[in-house]
Protein backbone atom coordinates (compact mmCIF):
# COMPACT_ATOMS: atom_id res chain seq x y z
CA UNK A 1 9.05 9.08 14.96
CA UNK A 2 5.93 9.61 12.75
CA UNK A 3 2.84 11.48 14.24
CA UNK A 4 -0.04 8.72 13.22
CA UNK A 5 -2.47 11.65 14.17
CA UNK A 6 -0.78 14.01 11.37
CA UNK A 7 -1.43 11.31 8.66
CA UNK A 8 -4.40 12.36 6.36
CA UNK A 9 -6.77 9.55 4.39
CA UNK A 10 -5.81 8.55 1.11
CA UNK A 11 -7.37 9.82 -2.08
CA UNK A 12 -8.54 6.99 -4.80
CA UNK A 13 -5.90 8.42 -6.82
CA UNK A 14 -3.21 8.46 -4.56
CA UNK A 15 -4.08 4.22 -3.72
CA UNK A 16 -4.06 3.10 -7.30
CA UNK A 17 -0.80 5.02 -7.70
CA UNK A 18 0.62 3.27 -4.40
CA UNK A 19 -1.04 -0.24 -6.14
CA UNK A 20 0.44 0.03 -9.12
CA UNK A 21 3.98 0.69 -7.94
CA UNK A 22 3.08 -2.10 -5.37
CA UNK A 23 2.20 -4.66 -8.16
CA UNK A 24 4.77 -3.63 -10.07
CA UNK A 25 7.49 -4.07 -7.55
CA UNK A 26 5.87 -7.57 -5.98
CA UNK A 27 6.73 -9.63 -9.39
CA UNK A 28 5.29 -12.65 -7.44
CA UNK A 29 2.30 -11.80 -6.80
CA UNK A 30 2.16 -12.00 -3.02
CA UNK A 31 3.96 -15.76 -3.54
CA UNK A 32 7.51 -16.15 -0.90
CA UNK A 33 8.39 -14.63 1.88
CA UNK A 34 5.81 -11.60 1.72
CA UNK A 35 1.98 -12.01 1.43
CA UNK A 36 1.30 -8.24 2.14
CA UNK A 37 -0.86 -6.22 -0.70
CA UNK A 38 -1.39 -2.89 -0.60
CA UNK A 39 -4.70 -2.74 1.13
CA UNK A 40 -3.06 -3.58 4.25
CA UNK A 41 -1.87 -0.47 4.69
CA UNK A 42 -5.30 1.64 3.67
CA UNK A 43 -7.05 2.33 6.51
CA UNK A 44 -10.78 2.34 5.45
């Protein structure tokens, strides 16, 4: 099990990385079976 309270913020940097892999990997642009974009899982 993952310890939420050991998970630290992340950096700008580290989000456009994660968003570009994202975007990469959803070819459809949020379109089918899964709407999610990576800004569900920041935590602002």
């Amino acid at each position: 099990m993952i310890d939420a309270g050991a998970a630290k913020p992340l950096s700008d940097e580290e989000v456009a990385i994660l968003k570009e892999a994202f975007d990469a990997y959803d070819t459809d642009k949020g379109g089918g079976l899964c709407e999610t974009t990576y800004s569900a899982f920041r935590a602002d």
